[in-house]
Protein backbone atom coordinates (compact mmCIF):
# COMPACT_ATOMS: atom_id res chain seq x y z
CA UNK A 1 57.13 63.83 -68.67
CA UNK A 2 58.59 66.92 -67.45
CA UNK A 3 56.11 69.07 -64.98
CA UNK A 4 54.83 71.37 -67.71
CA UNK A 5 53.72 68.92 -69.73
CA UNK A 6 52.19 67.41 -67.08
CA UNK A 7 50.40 70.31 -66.16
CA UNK A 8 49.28 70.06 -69.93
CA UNK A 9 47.97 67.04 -69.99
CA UNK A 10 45.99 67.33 -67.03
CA UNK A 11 44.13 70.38 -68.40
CA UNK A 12 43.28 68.42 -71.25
CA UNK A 13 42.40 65.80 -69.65
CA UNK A 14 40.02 67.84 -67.76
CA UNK A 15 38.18 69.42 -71.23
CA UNK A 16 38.33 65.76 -72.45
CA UNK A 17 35.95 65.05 -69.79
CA UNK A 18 33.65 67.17 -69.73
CA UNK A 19 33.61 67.00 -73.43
CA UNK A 20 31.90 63.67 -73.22
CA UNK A 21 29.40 65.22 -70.23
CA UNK A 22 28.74 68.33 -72.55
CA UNK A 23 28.01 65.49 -75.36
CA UNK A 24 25.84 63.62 -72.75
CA UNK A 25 23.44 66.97 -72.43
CA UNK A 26 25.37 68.13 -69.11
CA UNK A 27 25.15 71.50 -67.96
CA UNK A 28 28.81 72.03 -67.53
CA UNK A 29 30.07 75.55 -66.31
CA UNK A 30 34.19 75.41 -65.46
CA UNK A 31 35.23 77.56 -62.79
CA UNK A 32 37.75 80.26 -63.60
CA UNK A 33 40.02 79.84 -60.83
CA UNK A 34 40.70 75.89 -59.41
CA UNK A 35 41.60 76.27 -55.97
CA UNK A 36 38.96 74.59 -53.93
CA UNK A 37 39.67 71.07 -56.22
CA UNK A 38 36.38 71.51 -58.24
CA UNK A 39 37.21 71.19 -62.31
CA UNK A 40 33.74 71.58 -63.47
CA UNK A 41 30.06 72.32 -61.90
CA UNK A 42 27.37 70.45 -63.25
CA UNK A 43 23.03 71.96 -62.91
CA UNK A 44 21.30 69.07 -62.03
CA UNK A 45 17.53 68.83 -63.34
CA UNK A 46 16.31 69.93 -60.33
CA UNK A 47 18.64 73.24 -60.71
CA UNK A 48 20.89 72.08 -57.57
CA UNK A 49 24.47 72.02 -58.69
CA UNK A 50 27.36 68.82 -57.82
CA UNK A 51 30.89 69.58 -58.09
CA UNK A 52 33.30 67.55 -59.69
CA UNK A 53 37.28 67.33 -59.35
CA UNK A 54 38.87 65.28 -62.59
CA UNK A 55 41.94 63.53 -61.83
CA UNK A 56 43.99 61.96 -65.16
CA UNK A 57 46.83 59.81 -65.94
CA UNK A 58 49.04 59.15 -68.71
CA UNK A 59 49.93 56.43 -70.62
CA UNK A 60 53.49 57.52 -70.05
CA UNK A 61 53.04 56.86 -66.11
CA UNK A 62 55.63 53.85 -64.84
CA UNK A 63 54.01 50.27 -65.71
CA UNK A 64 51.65 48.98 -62.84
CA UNK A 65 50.60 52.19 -62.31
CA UNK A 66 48.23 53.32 -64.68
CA UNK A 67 45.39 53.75 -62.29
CA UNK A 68 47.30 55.42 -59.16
CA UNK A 69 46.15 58.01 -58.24
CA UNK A 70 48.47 59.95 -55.19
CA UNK A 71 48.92 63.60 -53.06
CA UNK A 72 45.54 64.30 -52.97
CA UNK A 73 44.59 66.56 -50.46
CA UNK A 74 40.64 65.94 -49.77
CA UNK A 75 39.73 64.65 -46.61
CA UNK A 76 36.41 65.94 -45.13
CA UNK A 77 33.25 64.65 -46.83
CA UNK A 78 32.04 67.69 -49.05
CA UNK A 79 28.13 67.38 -50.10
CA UNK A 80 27.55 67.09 -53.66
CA UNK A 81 30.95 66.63 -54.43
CA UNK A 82 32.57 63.88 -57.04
CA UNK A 83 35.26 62.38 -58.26
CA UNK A 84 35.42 61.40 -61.91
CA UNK A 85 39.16 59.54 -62.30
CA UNK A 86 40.41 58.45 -65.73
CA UNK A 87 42.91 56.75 -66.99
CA UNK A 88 44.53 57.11 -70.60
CA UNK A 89 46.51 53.73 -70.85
CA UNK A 90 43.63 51.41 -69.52
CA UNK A 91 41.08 52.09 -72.00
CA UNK A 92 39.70 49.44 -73.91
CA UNK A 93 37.97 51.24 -76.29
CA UNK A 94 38.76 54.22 -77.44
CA UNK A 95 34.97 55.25 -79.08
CA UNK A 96 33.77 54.85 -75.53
CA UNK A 97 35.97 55.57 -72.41
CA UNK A 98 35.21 54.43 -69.00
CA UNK A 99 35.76 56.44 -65.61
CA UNK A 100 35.68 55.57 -61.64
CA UNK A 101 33.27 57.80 -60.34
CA UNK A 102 33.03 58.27 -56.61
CA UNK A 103 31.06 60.69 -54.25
CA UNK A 104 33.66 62.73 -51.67
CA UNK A 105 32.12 59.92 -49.01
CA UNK A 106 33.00 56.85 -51.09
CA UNK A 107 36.66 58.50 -51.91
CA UNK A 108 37.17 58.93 -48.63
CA UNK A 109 36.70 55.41 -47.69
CA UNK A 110 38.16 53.41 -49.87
CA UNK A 111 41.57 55.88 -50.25
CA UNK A 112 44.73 55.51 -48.12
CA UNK A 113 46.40 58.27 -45.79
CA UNK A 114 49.86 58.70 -45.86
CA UNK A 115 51.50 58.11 -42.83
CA UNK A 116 55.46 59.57 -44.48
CA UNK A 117 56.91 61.14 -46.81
CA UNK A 118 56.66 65.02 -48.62
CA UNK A 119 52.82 63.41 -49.02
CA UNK A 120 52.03 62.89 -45.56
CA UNK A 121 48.19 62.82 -44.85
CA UNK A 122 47.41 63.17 -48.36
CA UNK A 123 45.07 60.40 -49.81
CA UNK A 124 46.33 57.65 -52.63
CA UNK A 125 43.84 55.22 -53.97
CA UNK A 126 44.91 52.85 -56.75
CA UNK A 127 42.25 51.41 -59.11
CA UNK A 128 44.12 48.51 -60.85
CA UNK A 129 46.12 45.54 -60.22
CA UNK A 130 48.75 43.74 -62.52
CA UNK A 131 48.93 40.37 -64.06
CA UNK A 132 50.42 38.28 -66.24
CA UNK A 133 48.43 37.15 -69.32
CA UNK A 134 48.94 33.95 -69.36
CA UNK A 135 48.93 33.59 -73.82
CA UNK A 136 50.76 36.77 -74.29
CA UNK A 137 53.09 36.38 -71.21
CA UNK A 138 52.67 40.43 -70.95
CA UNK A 139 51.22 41.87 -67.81
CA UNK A 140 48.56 43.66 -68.19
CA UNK A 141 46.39 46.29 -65.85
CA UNK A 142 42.86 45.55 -65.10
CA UNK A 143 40.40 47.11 -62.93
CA UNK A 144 40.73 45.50 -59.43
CA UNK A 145 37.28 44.14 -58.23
CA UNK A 146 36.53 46.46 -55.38
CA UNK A 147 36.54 49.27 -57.72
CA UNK A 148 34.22 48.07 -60.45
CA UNK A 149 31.37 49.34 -58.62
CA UNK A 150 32.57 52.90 -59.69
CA UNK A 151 33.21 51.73 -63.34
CA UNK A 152 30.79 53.90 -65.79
CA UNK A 153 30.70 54.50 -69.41
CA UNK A 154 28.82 57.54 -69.02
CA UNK A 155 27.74 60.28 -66.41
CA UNK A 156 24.48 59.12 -64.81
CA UNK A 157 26.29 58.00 -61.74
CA UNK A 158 26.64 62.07 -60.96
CA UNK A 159 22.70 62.18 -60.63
CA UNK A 160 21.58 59.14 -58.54
């Protein structure tokens, strides 16, 4: 995938999203200019607004790795800030998608810091694991169990 078409699919990633908030009832309103990490603003009921940074990947992304995400540069807690994180390749239905969704708090603790590299002191966190089916003899990506917590099927997490 070369960088522009990266770039592409992250956008649409993004407006795949907050499609499904928009068909959830979501007051979505998308900045016009992303340089403070926030891909869409959300009203609450209560007319207080959260802010929400969508992070994608691919199903063309190396094998093992379909739920790393890397070089992300967040780390102070931000109030009423979110991370929604999806992945293309590990859906398992594609009617219904499922996200990890974590506050800027919860990010923050379970993500790694660099210590090398052009990355240094950016956070990684990686949501899956690998293993070997054991009819199929394919390896397969799954969810790793400290992260299914932040599994959801829909936005309500954003509002508790």
């Amino acid at each position: 995938m070369t960088k522009d078409s990266s770039v592409r699919f992250g956008k649409r990633s993004e407006y795949f999203v907050i499609s499904h908030m928009l068909q959830e009832g979501l007051d979505c309103y998308i900045p016009i200019v992303d340089d403070d990490g926030v891909d869409v603003v959300i009203r609450k009921d209560d007319n207080n607004f959260i802010m929400v940074q969508i992070k994608a990947r691919s199903n063309d992304v190396k094998d093992g790795n379909a739920a790393l995400f890397s070089a992300l540069q967040h780390c102070q807690k931000r109030e009423n800030y979110f991370f929604v994180f999806y992945s293309e390749r590990m859906q398992k239905d594609s009617n219904k998608p499922f996200y990890w969704i974590l506050s800027s708090e919860e990010f923050l603790k379970e993500a790694r810091t660099n210590k090398s590299g052009k990355n240094k002191g950016k956070k990684c966190i990686k949501f899956n694991g690998n293993k070997k089916n054991p009819l199929t003899g394919q390896k397969e990506e799954y969810t790793k169990e400290q992260y299914l917590k932040y599994v959801y099927s829909d936005f309500n997490r954003l509002f508790k």
